[in-house]
Structures are given as C-alpha cells and as structure tokens.
C-alpha atoms as a PDB file:
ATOM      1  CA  UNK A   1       0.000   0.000   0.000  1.00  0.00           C
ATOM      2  CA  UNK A   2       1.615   3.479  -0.919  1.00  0.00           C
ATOM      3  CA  UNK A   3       2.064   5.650   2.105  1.00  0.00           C
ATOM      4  CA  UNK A   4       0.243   9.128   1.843  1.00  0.00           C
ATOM      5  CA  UNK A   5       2.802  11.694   2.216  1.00  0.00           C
ATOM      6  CA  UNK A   6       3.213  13.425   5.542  1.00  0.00           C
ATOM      7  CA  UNK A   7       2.649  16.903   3.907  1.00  0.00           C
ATOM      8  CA  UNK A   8      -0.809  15.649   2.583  1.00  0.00           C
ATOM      9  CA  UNK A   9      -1.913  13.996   5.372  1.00  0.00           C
ATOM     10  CA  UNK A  10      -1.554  16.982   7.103  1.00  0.00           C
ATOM     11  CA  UNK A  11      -3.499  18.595   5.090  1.00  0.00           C
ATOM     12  CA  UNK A  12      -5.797  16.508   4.959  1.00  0.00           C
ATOM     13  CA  UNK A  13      -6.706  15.905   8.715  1.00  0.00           C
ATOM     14  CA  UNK A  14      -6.865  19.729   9.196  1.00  0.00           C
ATOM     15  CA  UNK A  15      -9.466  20.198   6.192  1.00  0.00           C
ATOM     16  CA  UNK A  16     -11.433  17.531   8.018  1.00  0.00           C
ATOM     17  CA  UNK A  17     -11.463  19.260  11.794  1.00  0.00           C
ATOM     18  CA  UNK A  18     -12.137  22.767  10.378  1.00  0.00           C
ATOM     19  CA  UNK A  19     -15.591  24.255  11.461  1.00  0.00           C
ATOM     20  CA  UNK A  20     -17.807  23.815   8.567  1.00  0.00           C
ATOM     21  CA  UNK A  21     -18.499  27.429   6.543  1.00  0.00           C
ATOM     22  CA  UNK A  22     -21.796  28.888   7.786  1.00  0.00           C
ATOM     23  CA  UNK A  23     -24.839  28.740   5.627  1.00  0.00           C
ATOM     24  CA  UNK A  24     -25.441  31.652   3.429  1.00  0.00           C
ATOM     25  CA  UNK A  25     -27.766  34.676   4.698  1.00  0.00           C
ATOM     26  CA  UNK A  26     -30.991  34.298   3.632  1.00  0.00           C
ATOM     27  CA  UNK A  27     -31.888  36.946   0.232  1.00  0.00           C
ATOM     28  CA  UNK A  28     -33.369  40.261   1.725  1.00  0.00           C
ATOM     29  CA  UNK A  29     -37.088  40.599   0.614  1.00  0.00           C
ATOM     30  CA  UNK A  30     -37.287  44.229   2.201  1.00  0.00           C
ATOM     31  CA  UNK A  31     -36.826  45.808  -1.665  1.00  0.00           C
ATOM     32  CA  UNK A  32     -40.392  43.901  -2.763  1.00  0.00           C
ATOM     33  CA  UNK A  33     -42.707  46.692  -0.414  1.00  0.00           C
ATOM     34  CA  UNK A  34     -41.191  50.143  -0.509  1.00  0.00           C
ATOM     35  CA  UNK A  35     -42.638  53.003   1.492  1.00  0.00           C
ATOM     36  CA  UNK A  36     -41.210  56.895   1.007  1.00  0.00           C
ATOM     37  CA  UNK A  37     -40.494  57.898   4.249  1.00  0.00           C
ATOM     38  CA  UNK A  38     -40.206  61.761   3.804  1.00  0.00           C
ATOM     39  CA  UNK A  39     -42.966  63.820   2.198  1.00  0.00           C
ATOM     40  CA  UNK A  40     -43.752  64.873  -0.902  1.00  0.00           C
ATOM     41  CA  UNK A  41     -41.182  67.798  -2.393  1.00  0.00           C
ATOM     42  CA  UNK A  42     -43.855  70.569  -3.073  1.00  0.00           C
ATOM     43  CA  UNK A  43     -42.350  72.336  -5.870  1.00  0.00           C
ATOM     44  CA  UNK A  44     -45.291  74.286  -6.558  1.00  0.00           C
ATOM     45  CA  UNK A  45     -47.367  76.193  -3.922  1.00  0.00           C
ATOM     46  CA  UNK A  46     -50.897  74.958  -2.762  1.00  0.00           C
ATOM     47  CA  UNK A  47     -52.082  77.922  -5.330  1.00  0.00           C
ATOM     48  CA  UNK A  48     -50.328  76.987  -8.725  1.00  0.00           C
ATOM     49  CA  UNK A  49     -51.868  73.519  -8.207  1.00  0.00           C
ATOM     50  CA  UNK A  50     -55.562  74.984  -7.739  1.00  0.00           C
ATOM     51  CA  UNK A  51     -54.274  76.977 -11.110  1.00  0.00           C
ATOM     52  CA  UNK A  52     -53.252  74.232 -13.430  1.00  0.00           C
ATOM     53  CA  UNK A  53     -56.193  71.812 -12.052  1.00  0.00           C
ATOM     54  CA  UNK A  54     -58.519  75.245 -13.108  1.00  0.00           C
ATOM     55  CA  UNK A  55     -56.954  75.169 -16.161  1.00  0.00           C
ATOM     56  CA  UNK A  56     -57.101  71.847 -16.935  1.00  0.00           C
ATOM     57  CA  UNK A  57     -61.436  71.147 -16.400  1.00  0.00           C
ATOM     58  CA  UNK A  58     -61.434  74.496 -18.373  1.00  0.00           C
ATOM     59  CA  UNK A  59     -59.618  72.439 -21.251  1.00  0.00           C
ATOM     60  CA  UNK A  60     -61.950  69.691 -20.866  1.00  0.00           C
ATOM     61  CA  UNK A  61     -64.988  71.484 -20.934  1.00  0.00           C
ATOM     62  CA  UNK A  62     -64.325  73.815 -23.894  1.00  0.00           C
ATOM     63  CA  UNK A  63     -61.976  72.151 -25.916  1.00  0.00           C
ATOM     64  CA  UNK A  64     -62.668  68.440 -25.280  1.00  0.00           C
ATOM     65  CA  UNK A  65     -60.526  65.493 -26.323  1.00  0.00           C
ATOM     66  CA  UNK A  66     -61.849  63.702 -29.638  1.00  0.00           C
ATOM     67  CA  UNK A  67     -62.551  60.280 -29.076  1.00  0.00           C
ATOM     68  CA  UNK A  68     -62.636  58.096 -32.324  1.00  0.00           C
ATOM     69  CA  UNK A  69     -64.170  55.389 -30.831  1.00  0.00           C
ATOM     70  CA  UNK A  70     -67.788  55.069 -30.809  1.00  0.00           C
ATOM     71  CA  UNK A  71     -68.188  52.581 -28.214  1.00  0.00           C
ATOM     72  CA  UNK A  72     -66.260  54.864 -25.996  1.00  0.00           C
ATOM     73  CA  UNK A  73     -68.438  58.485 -26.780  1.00  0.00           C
ATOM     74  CA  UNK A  74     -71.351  56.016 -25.993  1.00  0.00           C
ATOM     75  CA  UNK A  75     -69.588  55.355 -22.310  1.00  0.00           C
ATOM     76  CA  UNK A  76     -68.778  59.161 -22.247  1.00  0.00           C
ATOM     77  CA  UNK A  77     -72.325  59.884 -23.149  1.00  0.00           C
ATOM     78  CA  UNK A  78     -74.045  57.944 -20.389  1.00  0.00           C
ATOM     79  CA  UNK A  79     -71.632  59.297 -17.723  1.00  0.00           C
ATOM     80  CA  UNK A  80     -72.996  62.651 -18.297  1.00  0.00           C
ATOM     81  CA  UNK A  81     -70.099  64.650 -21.155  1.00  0.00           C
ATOM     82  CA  UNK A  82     -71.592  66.671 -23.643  1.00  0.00           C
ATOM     83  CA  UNK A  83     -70.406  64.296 -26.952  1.00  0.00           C
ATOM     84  CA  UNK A  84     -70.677  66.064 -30.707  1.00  0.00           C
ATOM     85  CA  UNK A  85     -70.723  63.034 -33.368  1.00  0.00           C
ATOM     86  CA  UNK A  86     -70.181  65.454 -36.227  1.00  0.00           C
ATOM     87  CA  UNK A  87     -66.896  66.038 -35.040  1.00  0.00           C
ATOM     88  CA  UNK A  88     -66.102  62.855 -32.551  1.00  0.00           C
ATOM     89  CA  UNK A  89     -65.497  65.547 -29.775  1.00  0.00           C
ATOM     90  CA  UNK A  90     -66.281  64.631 -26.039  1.00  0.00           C
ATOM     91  CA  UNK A  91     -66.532  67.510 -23.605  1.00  0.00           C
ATOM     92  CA  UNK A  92     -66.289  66.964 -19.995  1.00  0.00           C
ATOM     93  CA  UNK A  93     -68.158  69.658 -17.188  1.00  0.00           C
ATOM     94  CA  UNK A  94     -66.251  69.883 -14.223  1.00  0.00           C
ATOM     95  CA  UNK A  95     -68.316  68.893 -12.096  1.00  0.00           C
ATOM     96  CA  UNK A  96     -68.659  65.402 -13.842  1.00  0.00           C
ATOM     97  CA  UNK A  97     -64.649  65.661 -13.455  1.00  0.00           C
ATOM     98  CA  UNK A  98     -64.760  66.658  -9.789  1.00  0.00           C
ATOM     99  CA  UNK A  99     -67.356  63.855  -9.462  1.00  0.00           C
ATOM    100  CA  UNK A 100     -65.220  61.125 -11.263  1.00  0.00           C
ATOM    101  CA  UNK A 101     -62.030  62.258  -9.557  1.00  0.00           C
ATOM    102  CA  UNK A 102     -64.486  61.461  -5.894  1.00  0.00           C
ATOM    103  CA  UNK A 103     -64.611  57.864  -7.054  1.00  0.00           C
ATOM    104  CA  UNK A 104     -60.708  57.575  -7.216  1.00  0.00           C
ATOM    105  CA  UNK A 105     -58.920  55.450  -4.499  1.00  0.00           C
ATOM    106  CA  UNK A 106     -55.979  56.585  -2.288  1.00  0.00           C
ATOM    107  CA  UNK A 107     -54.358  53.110  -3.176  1.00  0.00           C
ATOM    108  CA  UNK A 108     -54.534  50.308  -4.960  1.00  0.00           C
ATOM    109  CA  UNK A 109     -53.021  46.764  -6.306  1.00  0.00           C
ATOM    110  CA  UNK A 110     -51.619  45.339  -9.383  1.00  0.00           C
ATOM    111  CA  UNK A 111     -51.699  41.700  -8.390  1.00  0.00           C
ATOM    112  CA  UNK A 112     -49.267  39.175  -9.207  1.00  0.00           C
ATOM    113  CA  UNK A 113     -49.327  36.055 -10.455  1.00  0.00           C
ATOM    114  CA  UNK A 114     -47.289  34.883  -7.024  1.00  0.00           C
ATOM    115  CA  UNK A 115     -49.279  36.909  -3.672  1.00  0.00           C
ATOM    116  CA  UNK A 116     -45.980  37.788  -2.511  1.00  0.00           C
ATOM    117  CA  UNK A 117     -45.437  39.919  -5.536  1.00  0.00           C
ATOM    118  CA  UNK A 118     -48.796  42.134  -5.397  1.00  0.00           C
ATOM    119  CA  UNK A 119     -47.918  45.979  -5.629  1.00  0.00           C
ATOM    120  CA  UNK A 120     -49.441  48.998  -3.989  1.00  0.00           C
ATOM    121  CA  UNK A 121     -50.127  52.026  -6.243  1.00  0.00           C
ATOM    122  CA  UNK A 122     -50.646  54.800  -4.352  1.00  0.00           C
ATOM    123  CA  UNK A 123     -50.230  56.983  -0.702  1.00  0.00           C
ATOM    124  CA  UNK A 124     -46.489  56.950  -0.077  1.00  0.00           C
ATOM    125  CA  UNK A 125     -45.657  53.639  -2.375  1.00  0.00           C
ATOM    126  CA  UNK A 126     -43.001  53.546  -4.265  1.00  0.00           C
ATOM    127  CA  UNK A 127     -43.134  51.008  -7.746  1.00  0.00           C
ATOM    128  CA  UNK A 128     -39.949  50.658  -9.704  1.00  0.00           C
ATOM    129  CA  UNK A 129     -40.642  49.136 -13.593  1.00  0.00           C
ATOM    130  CA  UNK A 130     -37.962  48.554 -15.983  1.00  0.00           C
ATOM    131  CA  UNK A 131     -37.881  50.639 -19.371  1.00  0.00           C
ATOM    132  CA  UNK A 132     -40.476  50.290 -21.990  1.00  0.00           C
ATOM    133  CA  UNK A 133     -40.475  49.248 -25.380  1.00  0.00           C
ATOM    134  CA  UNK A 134     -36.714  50.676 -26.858  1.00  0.00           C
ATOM    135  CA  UNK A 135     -35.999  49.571 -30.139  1.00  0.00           C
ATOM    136  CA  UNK A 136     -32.974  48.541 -29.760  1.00  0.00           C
ATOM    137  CA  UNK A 137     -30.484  46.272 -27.311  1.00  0.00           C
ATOM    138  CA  UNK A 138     -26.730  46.736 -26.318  1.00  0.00           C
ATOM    139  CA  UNK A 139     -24.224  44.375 -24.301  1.00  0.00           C
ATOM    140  CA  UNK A 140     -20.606  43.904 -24.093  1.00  0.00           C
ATOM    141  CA  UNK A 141     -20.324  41.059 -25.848  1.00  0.00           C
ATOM    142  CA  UNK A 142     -22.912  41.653 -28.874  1.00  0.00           C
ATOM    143  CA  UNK A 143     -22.601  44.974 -28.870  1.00  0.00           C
ATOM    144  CA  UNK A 144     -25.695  47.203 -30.147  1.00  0.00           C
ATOM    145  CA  UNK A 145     -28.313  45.753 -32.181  1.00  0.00           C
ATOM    146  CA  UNK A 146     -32.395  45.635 -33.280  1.00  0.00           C
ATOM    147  CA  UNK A 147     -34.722  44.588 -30.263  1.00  0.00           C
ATOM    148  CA  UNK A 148     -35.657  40.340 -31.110  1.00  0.00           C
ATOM    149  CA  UNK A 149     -36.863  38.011 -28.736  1.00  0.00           C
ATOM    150  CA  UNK A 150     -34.230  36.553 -27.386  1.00  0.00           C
ATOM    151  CA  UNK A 151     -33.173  39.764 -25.803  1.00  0.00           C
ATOM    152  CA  UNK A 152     -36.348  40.540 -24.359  1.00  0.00           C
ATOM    153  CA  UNK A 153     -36.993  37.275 -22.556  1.00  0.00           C
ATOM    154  CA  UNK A 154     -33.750  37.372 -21.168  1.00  0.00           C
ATOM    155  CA  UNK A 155     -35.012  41.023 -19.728  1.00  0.00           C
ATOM    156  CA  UNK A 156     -37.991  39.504 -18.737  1.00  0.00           C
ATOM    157  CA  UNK A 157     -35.706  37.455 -16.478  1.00  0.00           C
ATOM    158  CA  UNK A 158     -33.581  39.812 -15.122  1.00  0.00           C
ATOM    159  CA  UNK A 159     -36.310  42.069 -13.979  1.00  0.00           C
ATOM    160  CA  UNK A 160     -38.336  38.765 -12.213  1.00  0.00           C
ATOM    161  CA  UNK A 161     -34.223  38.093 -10.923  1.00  0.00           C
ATOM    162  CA  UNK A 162     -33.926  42.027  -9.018  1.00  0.00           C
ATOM    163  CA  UNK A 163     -36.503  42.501  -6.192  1.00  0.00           C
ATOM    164  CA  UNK A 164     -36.015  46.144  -6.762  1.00  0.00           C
ATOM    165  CA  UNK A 165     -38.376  45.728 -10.276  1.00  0.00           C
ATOM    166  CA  UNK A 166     -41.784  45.446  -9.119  1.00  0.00           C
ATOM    167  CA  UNK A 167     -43.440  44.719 -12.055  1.00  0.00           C
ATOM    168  CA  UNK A 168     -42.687  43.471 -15.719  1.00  0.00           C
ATOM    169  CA  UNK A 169     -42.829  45.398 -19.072  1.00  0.00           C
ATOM    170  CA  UNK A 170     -41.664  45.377 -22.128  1.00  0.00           C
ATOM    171  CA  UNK A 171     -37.642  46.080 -21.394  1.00  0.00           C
ATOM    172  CA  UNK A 172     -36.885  46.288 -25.805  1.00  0.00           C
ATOM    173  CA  UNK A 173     -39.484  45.602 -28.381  1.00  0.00           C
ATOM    174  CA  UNK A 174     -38.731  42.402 -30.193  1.00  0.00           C
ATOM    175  CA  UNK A 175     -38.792  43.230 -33.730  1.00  0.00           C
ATOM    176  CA  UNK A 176     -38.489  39.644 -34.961  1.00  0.00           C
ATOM    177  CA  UNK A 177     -42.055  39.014 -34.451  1.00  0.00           C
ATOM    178  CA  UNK A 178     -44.703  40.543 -36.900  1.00  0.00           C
ATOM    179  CA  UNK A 179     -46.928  43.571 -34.754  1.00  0.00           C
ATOM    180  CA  UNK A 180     -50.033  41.118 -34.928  1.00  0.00           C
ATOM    181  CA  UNK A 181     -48.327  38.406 -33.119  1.00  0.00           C
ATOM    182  CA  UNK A 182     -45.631  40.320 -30.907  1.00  0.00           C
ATOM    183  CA  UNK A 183     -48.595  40.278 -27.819  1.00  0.00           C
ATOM    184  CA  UNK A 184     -49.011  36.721 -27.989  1.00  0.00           C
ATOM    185  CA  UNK A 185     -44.927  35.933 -27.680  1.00  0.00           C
ATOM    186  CA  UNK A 186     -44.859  39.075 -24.989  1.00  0.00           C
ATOM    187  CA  UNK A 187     -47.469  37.451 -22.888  1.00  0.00           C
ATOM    188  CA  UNK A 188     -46.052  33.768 -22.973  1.00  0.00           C
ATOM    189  CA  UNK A 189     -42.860  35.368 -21.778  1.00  0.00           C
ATOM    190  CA  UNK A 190     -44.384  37.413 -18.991  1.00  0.00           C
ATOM    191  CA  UNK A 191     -46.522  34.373 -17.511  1.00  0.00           C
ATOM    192  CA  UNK A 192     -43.680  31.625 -18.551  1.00  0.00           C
ATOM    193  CA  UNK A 193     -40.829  33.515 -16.779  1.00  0.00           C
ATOM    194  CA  UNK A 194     -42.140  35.506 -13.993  1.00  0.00           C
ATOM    195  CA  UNK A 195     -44.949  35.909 -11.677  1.00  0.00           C
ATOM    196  CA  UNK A 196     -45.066  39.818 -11.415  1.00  0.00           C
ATOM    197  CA  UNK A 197     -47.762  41.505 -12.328  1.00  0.00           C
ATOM    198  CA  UNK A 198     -48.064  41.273 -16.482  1.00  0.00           C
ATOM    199  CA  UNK A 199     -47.877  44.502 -18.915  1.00  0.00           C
ATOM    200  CA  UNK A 200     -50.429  44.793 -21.660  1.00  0.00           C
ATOM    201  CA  UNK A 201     -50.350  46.839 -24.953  1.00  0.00           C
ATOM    202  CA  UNK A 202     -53.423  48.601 -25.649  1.00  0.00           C
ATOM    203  CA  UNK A 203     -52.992  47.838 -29.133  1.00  0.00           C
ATOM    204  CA  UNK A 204     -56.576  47.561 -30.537  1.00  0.00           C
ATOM    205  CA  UNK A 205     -59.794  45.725 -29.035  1.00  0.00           C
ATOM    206  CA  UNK A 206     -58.111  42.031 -30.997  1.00  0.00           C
ATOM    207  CA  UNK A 207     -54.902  42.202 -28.886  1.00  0.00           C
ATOM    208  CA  UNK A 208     -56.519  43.370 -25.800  1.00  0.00           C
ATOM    209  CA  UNK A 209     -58.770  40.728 -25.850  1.00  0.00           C
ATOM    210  CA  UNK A 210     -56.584  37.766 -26.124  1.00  0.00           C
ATOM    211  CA  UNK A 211     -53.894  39.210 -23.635  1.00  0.00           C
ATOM    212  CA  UNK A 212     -56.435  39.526 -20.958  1.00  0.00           C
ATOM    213  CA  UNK A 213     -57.356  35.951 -22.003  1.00  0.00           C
ATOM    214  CA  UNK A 214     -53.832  34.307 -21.666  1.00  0.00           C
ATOM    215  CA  UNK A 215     -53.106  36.629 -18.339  1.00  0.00           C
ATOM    216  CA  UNK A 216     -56.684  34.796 -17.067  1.00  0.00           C
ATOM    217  CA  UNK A 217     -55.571  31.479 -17.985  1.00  0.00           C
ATOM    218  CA  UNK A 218     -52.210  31.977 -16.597  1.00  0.00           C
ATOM    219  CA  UNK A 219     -53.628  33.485 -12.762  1.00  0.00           C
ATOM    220  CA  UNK A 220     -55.985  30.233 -13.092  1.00  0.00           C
ATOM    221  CA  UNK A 221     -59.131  31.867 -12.526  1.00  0.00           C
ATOM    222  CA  UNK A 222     -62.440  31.788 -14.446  1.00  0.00           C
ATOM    223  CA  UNK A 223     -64.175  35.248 -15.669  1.00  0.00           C
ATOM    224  CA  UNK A 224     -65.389  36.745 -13.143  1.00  0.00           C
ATOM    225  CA  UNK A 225     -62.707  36.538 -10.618  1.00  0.00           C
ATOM    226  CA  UNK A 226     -60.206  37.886 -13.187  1.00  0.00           C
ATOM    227  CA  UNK A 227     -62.689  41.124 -13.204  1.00  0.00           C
ATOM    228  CA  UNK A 228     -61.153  41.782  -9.948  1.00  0.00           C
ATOM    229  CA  UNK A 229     -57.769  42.260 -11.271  1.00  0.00           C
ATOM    230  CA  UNK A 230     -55.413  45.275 -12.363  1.00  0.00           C
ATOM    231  CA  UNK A 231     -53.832  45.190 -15.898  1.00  0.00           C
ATOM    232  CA  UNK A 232     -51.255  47.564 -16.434  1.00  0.00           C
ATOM    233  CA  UNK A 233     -52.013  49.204 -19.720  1.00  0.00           C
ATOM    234  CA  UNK A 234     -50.209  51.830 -22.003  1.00  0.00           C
ATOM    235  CA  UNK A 235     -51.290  53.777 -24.929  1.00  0.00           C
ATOM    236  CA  UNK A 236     -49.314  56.762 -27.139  1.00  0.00           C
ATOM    237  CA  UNK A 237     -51.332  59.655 -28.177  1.00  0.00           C
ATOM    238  CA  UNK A 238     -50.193  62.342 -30.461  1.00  0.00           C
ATOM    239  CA  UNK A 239     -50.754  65.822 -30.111  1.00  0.00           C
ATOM    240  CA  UNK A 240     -53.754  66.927 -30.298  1.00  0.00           C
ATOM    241  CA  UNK A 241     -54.426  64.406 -28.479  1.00  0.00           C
ATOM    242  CA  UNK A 242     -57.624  62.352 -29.496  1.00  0.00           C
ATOM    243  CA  UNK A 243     -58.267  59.239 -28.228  1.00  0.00           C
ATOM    244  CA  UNK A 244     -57.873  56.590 -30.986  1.00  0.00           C
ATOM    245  CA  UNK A 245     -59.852  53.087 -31.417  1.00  0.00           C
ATOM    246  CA  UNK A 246     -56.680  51.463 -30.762  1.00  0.00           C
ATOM    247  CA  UNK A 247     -55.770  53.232 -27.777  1.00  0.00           C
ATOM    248  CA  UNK A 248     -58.368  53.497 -25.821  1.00  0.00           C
ATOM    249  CA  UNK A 249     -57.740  51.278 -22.581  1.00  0.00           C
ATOM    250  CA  UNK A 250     -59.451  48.160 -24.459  1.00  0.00           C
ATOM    251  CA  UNK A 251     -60.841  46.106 -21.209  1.00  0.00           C
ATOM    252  CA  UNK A 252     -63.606  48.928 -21.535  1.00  0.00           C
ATOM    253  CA  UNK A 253     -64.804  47.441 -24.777  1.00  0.00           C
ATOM    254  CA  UNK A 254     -63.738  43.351 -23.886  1.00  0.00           C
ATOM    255  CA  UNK A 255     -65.333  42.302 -21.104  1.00  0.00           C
ATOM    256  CA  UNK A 256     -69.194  43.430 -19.361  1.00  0.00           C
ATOM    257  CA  UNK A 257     -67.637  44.115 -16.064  1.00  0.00           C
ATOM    258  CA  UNK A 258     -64.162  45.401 -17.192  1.00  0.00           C
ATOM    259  CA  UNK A 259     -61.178  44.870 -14.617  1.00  0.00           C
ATOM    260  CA  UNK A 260     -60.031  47.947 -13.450  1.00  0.00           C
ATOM    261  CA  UNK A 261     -57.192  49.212 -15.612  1.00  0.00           C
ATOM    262  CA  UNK A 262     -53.847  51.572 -14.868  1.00  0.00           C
ATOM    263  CA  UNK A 263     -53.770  53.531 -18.594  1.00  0.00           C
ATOM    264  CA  UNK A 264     -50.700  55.236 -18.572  1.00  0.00           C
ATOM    265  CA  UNK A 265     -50.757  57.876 -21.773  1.00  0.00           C
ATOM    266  CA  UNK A 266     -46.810  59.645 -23.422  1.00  0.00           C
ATOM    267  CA  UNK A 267     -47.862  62.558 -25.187  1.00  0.00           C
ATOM    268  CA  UNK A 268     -45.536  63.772 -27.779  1.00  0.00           C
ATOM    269  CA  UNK A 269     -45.361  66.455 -30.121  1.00  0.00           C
ATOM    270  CA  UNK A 270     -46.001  65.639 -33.646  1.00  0.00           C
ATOM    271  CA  UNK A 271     -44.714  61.793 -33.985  1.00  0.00           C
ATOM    272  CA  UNK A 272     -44.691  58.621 -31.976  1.00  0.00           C
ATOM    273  CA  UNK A 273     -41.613  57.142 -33.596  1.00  0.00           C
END
C-alpha cells in the first residue's frame, strides 16, 4: 500500500477538523414593499396647483378630447359629457370631473401572479418598472443591435431576478415578431418567466382581448374573478391628443364588467416614432 505523504496527510486531517463554513444569509425581501419615508417635495405652492387643475377642467370642458371610438363616446355619453358626433369631440363639465375624480382610491393593487409579488399604487408607495419598449439592445459582448426576442426574454428574467423591479414590461421591443403576433410571444414570456404583475399593450380591441385571455388562464381563474384584477395598460397619443380606437384602454370594450385598468398615456409632439 503506498504511504500518503506526511505533507498531505496533514493537510488533509486539518481540512477535516475545520468548522464547517456557515450557511449563506438568507436573500433580503425588504426591496419587494417600498414606502417613502419623507414627504412629498412641493415644488409648486398649494395655489399653482388649484391653477393648473382650473386650467385643466377648463380644457376639458371647452376644448374636449376627440374620441374616435364610438363605443367609448357612448360610455362618455351615459356618464354625463356633452359628446358632438359630427366632429367625434367629447366635452367633460367639471363637475362630472370633480365627481369622477371622488370615485378615485388613495391606493390600490396590481396583483401578481405569485401573492408575494402584489404591488401597492398609491399613498407613499413607491413602484420601480424597468424601461419600456426601446428599439434597440446593447451588451458587451454583442454589442448594439435591433430589439428580437431573445433579448427581451432574457429582460424579462432579469427584472423577475432584481426585487427592486416590481413589475414586468416590455424592457426592448422584439422586432423579430410581426406587430399582430408580438402580444401573444410578450405574454407567454411574462406568464412563462415571472410571476409579477403582467404589462399589456393597448394595441386595438383584438390584442386586448386575447392578452387579458392568456393573463386569465395563466392566474388560473375563471371570468369573473379575473374582473377583480389590475392590468397595467399603455397607450401613445399624439398631439392633439384624441383618443384613438386602438388606444383606448381596451378592457372597456372586452369584457361586461371590465377589470379595473392603470392607462398610462406619453404625449408627444407631432410623432410617436
């Protein structure tokens, strides 16, 4: 039999009486419910804010916002705004604003596919969500290139990976896949590689409809439980800003009892390219 070296079995017989290495710290979930502890930074005085809220229901109510839709000047109609069909053009009062505005929570949830990753909107909250929709991508090793699939899933993962990312969206917009399909391979991503709350593009009454479809199939719940949910929506509008068919927040038009919907709106000047 050889004879292990001295050296070795040394070695050896300390490695085997050292303490073993303690376990490693458990990951910090404190990043998934933020809370602003100081108030707000009131840049403008109690009085400018009365002034641009003024100006704004005196917008509404003389100007109006043209809504393309007819489905949606219907809604407007039977809330109580003055619509013209001649000319598409809703006009609110403000007191139907002042009355909507009444209805408005202090707070609410977007709920995630896993409980523990339900987000509060509102009060002193705080919701971090990744970019939206760039067209293009850019790493070290492939350097800069056109927004495809590939790329985004892997974004999809990274924000589900960070803590600090509350909910998903759409981190570059894969190109690869034709506009008519890109929803369907967006929302397979979202509900096949995280369980934070989904993002869905309010890209006409077709797409809405079978996003809010796969999101209900993916929480597992029939109809009307998935009425109780929040879908995070966005739409572009160009200035002036009328309210097209395919941007108005869709759920209004999909389902009879709608889920409640966060419709986020960019104005920009004269393009949305």
């Amino acid at each position: 039999m050889t004879e292990i070296p001295r050296e070795r079995r040394g070695r050896r017989a300390r490695s085997a009486d050292a303490p073993a290495p303690p376990p490693p710290e458990k990951r910090s979930l404190r990043y998934r419910s933020l809370e602003n502890p100081f108030p707000p930074i009131e840049i403008l005085s109690a009085d400018q804010v009365a002034h641009l809220h003024a100006a704004a229901l005196t917008v509404l109510e003389q100007d109006g916002i043209r809504v393309l839709l007819p489905e949606a000047r219907d809604v407007f109609r039977t809330a109580g705004a003055e619509v013209d069909e001649e000319t598409m053009m809703v006009r609110f009062a403000p007191e139907l604003v002042e009355q909507s505005l009444a209805f408005a929570p202090p707070s609410f949830e977007l709920v995630g596919r896993a409980p523990e990753r339900t987000v509060t909107l509102g009060g002193r909250h705080l919701a971090t969500v990744p970019v939206s929709s760039p067209p293009a991508v850019s790493d070290l090793d492939g350097g800069k290139r056109s927004g495809n699939l590939a790329d985004f899933r892997d974004l999809v993962r990274l924000t589900q990976h960070f803590d600090v990312m509350h909910v998903t969206g759409p981190c570059v917009e894969p190109q690869d896949i034709p506009v008519q399909f890109r929803h369907l391979q967006s929302n397979l991503a979202y509900l096949t590689l995280t369980d934070k709350a989904p993002y869905l593009y309010a890209r006409g009454r077709g797409q809405v409809r079978d996003s809010f479809e796969m999101f209900r199939i993916g929480y597992g719940l029939d109809e009307d439980a998935f009425t109780v949910l929040l879908v995070e929506s966005a739409g572009i509008t160009v200035s002036p800003a009328p309210s097209s068919p395919a941007r108005t927040p869709g759920s209004m038009f999909i389902l009879p009892t709608p889920p409640p919907c966060l419709h986020s709106i960019w104005p920009v000047g004269s393009s949305s390219s």
